[in-house]
C-alpha atoms as a PDB file:
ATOM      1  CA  UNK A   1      90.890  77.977 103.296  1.00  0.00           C
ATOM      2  CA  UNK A   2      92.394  81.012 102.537  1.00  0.00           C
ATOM      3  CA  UNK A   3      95.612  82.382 102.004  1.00  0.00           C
ATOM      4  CA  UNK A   4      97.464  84.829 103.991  1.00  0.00           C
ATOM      5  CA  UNK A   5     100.572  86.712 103.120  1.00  0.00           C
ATOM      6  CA  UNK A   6     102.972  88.522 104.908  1.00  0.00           C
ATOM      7  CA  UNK A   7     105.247  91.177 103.328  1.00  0.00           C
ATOM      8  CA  UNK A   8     107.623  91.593 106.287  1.00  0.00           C
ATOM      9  CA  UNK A   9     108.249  89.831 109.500  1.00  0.00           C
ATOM     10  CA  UNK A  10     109.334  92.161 112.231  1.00  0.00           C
ATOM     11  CA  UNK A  11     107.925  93.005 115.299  1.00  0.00           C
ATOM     12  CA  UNK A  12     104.656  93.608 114.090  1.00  0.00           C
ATOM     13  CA  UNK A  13     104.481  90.766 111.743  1.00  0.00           C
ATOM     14  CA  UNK A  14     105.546  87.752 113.504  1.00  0.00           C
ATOM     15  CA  UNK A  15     103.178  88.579 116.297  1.00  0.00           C
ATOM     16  CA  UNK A  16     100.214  88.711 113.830  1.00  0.00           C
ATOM     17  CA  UNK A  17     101.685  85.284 112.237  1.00  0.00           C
ATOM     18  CA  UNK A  18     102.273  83.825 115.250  1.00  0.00           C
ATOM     19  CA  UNK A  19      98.657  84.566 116.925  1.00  0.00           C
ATOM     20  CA  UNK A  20      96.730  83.551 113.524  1.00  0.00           C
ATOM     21  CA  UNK A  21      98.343  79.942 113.887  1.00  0.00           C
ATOM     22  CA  UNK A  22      98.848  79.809 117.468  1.00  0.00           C
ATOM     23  CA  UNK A  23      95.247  80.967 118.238  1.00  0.00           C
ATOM     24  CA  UNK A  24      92.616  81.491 115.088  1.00  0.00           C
ATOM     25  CA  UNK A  25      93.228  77.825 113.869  1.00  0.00           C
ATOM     26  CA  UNK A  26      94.690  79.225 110.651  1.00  0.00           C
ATOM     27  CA  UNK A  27      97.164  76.384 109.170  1.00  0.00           C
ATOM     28  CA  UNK A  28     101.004  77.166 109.154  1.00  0.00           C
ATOM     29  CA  UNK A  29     100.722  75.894 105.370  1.00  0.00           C
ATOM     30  CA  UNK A  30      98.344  78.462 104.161  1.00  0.00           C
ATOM     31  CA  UNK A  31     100.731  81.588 105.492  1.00  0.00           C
ATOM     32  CA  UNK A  32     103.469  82.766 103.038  1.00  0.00           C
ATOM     33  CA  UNK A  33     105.717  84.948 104.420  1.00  0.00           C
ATOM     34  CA  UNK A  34     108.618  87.384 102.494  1.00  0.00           C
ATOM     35  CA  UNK A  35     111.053  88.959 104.461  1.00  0.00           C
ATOM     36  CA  UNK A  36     115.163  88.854 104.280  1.00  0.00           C
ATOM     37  CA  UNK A  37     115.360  88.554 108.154  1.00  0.00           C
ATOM     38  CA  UNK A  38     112.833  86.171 109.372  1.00  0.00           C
ATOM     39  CA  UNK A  39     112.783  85.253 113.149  1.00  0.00           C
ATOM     40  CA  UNK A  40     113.550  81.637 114.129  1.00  0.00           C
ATOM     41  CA  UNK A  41     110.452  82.020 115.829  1.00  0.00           C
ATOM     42  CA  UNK A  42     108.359  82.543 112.825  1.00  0.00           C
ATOM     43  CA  UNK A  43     110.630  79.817 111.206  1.00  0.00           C
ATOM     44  CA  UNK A  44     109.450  77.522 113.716  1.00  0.00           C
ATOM     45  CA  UNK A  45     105.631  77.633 113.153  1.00  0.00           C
ATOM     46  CA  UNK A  46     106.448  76.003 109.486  1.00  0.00           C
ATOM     47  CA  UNK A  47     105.029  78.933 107.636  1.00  0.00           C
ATOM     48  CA  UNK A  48     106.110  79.186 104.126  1.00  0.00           C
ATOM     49  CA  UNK A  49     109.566  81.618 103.755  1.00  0.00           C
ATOM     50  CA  UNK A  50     109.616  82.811 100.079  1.00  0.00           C
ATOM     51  CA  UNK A  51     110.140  86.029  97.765  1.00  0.00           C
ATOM     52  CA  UNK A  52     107.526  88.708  97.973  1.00  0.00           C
ATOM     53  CA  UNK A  53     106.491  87.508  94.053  1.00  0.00           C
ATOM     54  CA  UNK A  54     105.760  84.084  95.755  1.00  0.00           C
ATOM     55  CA  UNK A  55     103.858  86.056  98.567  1.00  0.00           C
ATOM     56  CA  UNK A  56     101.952  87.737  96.038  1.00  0.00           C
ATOM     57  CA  UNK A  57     100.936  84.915  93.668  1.00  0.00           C
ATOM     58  CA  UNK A  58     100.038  82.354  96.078  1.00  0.00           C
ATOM     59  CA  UNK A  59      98.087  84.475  98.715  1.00  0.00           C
ATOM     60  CA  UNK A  60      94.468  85.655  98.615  1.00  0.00           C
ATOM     61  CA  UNK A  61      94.869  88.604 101.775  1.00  0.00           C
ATOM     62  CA  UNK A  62      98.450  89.893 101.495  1.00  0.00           C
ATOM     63  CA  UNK A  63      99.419  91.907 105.154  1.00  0.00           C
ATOM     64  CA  UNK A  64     101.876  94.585 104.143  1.00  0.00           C
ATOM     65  CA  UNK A  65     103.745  94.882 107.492  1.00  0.00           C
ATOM     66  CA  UNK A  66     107.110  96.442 106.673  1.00  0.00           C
ATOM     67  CA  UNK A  67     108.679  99.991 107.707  1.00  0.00           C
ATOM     68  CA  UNK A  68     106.983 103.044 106.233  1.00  0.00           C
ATOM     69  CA  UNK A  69     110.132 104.367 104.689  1.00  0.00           C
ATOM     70  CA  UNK A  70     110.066 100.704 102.725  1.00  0.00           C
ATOM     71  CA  UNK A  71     106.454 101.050 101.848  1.00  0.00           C
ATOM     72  CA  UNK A  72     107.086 102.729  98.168  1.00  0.00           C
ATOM     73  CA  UNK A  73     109.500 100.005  96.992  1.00  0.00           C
ATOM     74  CA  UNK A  74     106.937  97.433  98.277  1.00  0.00           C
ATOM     75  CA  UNK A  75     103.962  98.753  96.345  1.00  0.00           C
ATOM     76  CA  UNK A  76     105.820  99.996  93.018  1.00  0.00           C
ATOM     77  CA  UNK A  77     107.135  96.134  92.878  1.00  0.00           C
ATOM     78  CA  UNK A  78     103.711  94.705  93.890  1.00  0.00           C
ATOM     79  CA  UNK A  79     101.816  97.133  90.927  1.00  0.00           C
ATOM     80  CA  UNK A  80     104.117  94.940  88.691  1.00  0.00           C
ATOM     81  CA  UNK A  81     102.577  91.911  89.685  1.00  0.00           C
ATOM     82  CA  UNK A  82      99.014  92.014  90.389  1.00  0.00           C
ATOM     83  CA  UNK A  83      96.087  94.552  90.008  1.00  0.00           C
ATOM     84  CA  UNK A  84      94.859  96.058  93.289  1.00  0.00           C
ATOM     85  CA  UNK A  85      91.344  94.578  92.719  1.00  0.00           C
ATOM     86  CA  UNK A  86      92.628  91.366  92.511  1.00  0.00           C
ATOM     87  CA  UNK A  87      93.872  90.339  95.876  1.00  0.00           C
ATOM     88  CA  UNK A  88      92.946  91.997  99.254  1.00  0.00           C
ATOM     89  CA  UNK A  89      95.789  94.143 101.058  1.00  0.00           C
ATOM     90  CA  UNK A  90      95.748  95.141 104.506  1.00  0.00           C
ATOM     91  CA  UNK A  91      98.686  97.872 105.753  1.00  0.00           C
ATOM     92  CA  UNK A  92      99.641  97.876 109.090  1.00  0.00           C
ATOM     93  CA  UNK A  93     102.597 100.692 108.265  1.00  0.00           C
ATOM     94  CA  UNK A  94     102.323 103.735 110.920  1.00  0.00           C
ATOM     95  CA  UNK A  95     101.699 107.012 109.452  1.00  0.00           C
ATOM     96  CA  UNK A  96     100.706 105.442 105.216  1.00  0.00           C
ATOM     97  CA  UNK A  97      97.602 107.130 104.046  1.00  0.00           C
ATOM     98  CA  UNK A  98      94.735 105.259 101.889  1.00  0.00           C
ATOM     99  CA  UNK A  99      96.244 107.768  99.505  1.00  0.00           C
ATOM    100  CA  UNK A 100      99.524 106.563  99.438  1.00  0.00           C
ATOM    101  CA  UNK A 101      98.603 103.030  99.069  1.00  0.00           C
END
């Protein structure tokens, strides 16, 4: 099975988490999730709380799901990391261009 990341847990975030386990049969051990505020909602569905390296390096689609304004400081650490071909990213940031990314 593979792995899904989350950088960020917000709004946005937890309701993708929470419908992936809660409804798409996707195990609570195969999400990673990265975030310095996480929800003791998301805490309850037993994902995996870590640092966004651990995020990185253990997860085969990583959802970037944090504030726009955020998104630069996300992706310059992230470059450091990994190379984009490598793992899949998906951006669910309002308003970030391909370009940007």
């Amino acid at each position: 099975m593979s792995k899904i990341g989350f950088v960020g847990a917000g709004n946005m975030g937890s309701a993708i988490i929470s419908g992936l386990i809660l409804h798409s049969g996707v195990s609570c051990g195969d999400v990673y999730v990265a975030d310095p505020r996480i929800s003791d909602g998301v805490l309850s569905l037993g994902v995996n709380v870590c640092d966004l390296e651990e995020v990185v390096k253990s997860s085969d689609y990583i959802i970037l799901a944090v504030k726009p304004h955020l998104m630069g400081d996300i992706l310059e650490k992230i470059s450091r990391m990994v190379l984009p071909d490598e793992k899949v990213f998906v951006s669910i940031a309002a308003g970030v261009d391909i370009e940007f990314l």
